[in-house]
N, C-alpha and C. Protein backbone atom coordinates (compact mmCIF):
# COMPACT_ATOMS: atom_id res chain seq x y z
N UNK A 1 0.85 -1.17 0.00
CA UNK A 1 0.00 0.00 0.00
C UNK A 1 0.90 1.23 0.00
N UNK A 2 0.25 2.30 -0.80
CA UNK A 2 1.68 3.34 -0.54
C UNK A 2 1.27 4.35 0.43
N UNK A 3 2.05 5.12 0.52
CA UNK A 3 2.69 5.94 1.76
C UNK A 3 1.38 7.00 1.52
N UNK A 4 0.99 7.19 0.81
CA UNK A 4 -0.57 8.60 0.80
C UNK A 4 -1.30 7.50 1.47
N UNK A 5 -1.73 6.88 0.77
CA UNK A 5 -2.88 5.96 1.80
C UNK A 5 -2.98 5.33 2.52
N UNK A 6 -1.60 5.03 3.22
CA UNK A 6 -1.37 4.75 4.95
C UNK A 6 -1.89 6.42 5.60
N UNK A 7 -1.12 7.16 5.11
CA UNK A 7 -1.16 8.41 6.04
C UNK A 7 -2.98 9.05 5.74
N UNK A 8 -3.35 8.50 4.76
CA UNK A 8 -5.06 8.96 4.69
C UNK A 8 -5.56 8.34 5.28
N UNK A 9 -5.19 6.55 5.88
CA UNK A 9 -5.76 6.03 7.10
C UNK A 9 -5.45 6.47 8.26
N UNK A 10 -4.78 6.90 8.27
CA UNK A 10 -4.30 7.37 9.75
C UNK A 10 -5.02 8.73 10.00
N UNK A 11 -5.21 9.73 9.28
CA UNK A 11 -5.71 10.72 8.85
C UNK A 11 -7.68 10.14 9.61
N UNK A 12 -7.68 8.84 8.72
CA UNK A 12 -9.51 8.48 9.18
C UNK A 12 -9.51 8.15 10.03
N UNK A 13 -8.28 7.65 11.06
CA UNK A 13 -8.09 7.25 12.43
C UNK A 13 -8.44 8.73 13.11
N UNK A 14 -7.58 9.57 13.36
CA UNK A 14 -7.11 10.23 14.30
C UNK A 14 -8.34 11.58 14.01
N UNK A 15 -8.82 11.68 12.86
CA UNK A 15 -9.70 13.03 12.62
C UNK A 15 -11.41 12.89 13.23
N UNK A 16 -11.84 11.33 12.52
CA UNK A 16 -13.38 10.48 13.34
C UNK A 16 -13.25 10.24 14.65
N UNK A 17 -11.93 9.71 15.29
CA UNK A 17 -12.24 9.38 16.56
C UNK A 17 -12.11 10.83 17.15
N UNK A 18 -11.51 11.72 16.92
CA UNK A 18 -11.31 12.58 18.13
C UNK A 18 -12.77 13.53 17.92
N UNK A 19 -13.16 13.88 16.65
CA UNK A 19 -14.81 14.68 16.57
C UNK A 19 -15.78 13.76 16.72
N UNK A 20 -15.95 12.73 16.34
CA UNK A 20 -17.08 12.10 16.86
C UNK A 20 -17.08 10.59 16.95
N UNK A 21 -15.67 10.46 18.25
CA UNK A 21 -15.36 9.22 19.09
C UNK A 21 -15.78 7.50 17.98
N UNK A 22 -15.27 7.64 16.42
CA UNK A 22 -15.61 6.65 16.24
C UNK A 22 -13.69 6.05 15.67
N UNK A 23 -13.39 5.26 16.59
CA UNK A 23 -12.25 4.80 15.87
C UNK A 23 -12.59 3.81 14.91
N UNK A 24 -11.44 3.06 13.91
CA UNK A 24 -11.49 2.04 12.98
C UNK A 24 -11.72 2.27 12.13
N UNK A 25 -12.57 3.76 11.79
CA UNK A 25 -12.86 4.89 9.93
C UNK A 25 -11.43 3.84 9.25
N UNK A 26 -10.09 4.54 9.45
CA UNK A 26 -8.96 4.06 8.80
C UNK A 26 -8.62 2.33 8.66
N UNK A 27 -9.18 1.78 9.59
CA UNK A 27 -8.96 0.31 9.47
C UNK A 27 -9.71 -0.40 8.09
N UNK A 28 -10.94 0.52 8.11
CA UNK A 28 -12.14 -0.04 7.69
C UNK A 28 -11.85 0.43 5.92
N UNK A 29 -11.10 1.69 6.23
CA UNK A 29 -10.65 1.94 4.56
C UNK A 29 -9.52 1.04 4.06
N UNK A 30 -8.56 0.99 4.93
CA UNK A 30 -8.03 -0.28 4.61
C UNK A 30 -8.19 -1.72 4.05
N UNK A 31 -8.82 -1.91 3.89
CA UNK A 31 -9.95 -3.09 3.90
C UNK A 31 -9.86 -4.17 5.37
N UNK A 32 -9.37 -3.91 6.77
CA UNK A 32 -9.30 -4.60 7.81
C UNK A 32 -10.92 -4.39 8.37
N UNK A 33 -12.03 -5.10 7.58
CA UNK A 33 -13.20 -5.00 8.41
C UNK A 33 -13.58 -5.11 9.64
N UNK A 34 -12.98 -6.76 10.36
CA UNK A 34 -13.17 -7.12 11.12
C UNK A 34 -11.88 -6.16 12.30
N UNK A 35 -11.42 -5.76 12.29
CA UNK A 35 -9.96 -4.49 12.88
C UNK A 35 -11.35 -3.20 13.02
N UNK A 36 -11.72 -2.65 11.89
CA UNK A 36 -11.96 -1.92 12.12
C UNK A 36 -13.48 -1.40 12.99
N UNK A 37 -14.15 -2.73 13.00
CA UNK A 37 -15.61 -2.96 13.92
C UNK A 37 -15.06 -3.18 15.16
N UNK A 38 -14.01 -3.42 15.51
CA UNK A 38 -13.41 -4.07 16.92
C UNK A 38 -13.26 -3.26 17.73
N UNK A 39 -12.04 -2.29 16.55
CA UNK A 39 -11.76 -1.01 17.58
C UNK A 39 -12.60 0.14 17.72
N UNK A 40 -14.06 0.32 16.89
CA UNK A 40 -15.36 0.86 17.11
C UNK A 40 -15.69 0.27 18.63
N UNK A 41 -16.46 -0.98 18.15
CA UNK A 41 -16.88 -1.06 19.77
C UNK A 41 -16.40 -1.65 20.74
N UNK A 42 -15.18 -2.02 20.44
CA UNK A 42 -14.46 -1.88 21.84
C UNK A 42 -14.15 -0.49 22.59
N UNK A 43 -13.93 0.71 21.98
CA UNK A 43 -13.79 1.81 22.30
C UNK A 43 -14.90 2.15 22.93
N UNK A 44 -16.11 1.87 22.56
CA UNK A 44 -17.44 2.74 22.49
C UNK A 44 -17.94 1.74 23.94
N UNK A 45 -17.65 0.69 24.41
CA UNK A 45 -17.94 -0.27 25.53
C UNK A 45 -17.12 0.26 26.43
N UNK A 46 -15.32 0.78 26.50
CA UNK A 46 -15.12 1.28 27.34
C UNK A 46 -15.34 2.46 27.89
N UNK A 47 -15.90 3.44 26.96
CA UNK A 47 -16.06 4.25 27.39
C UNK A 47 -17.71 4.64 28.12
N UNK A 48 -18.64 3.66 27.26
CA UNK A 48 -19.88 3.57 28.75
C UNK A 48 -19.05 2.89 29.89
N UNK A 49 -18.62 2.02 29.89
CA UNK A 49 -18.03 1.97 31.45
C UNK A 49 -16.84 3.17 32.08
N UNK A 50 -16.47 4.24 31.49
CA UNK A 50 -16.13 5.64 31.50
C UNK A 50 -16.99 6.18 32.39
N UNK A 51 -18.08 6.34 31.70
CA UNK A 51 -19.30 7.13 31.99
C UNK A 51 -20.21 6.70 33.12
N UNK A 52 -20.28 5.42 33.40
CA UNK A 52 -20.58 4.49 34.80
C UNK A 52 -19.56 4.96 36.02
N UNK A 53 -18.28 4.94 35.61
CA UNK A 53 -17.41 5.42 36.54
C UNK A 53 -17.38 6.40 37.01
N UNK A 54 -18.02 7.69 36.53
CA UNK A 54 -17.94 9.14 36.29
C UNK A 54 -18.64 9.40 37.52
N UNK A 55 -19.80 8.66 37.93
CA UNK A 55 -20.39 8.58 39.08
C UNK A 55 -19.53 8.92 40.34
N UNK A 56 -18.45 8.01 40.39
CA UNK A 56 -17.37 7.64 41.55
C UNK A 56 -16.15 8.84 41.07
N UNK A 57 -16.17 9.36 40.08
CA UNK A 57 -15.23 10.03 39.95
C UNK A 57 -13.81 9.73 39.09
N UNK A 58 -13.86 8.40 39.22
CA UNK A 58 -12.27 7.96 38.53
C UNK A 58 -12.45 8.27 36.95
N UNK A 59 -13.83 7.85 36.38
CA UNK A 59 -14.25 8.07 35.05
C UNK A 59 -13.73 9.52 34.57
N UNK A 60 -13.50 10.88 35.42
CA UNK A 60 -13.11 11.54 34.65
C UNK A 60 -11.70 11.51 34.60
N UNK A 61 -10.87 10.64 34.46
CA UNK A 61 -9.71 10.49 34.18
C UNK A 61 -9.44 9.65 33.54
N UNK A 62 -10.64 8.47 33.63
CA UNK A 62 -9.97 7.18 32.49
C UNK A 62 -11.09 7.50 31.43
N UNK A 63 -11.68 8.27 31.38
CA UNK A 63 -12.42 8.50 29.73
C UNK A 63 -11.26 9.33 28.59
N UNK A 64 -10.42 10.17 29.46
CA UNK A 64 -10.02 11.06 28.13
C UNK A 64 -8.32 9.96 28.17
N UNK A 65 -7.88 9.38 29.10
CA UNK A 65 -6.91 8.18 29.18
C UNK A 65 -7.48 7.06 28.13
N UNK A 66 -8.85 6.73 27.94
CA UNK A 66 -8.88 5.78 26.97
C UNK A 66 -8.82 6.63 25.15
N UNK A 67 -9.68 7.83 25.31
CA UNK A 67 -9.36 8.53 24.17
C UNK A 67 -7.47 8.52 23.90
N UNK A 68 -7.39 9.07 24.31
CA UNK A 68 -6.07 8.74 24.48
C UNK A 68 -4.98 7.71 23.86
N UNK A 69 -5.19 6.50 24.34
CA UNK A 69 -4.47 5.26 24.19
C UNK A 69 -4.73 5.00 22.86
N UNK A 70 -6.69 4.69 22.23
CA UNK A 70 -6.93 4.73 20.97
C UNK A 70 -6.26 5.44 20.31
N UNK A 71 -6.57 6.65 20.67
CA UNK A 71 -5.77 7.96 19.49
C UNK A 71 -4.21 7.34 18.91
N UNK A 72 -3.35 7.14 20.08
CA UNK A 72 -2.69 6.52 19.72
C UNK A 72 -2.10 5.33 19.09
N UNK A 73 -2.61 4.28 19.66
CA UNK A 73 -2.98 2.90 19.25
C UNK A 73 -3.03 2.48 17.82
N UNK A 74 -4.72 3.42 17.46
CA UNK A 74 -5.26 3.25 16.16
C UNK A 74 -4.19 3.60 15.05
N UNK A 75 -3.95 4.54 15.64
CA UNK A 75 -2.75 5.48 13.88
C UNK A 75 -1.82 4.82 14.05
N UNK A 76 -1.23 4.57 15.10
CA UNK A 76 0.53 3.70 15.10
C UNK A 76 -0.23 2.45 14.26
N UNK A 77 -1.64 1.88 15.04
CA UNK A 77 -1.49 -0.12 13.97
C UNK A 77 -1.64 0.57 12.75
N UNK A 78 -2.29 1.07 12.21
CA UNK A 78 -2.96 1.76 10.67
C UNK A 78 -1.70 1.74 10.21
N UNK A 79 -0.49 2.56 10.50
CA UNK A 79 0.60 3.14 9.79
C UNK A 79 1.76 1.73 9.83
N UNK A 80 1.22 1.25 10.56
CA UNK A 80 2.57 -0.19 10.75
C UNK A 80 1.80 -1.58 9.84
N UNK A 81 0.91 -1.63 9.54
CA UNK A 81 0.56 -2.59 8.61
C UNK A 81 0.68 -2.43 7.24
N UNK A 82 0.98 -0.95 7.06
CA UNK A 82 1.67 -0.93 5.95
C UNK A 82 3.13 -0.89 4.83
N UNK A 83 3.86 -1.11 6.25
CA UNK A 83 5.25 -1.73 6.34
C UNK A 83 5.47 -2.73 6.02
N UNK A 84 4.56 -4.40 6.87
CA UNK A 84 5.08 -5.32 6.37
C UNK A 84 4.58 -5.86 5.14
């Protein structure tokens, strides 16, 4: 795959999840379907349990900690599968 359309997945990673919390856009252009439904709702499950937590307080620290990790996560796998 070449180097524009790694960085335009990464681009669908990092631009959908951070405006409207959907990671895997870039997986899913990739053609990694099953990658890119995973890291949708796996994201979207931790973060109702975010929002459960929020109650107790810890939630406002591990909601923008899981944004976070994805943010990162997503674009580093996106950009490294197109290496090997």
């Amino acid at each position: 795959m070449s180097r524009q359309r790694s960085m335009t997945a990464a681009a669908l990673e990092v631009i959908p999840g951070t405006v409207f919390q959907t990671f895997g856009i870039g997986h899913l252009y990739k053609g990694k379907v099953g990658a890119g439904i995973g890291l949708m709702l796996s994201y979207w499950a931790l973060q109702a349990i975010n929002v459960a937590l929020m109650s107790v307080f810890i939630g406002w620290v591990t909601a923008p900690l899981t944004w976070l990790a994805y943010t990162v996560f997503a674009s580093t796998n996106v950009l490294s599968e197109g290496r090997s």
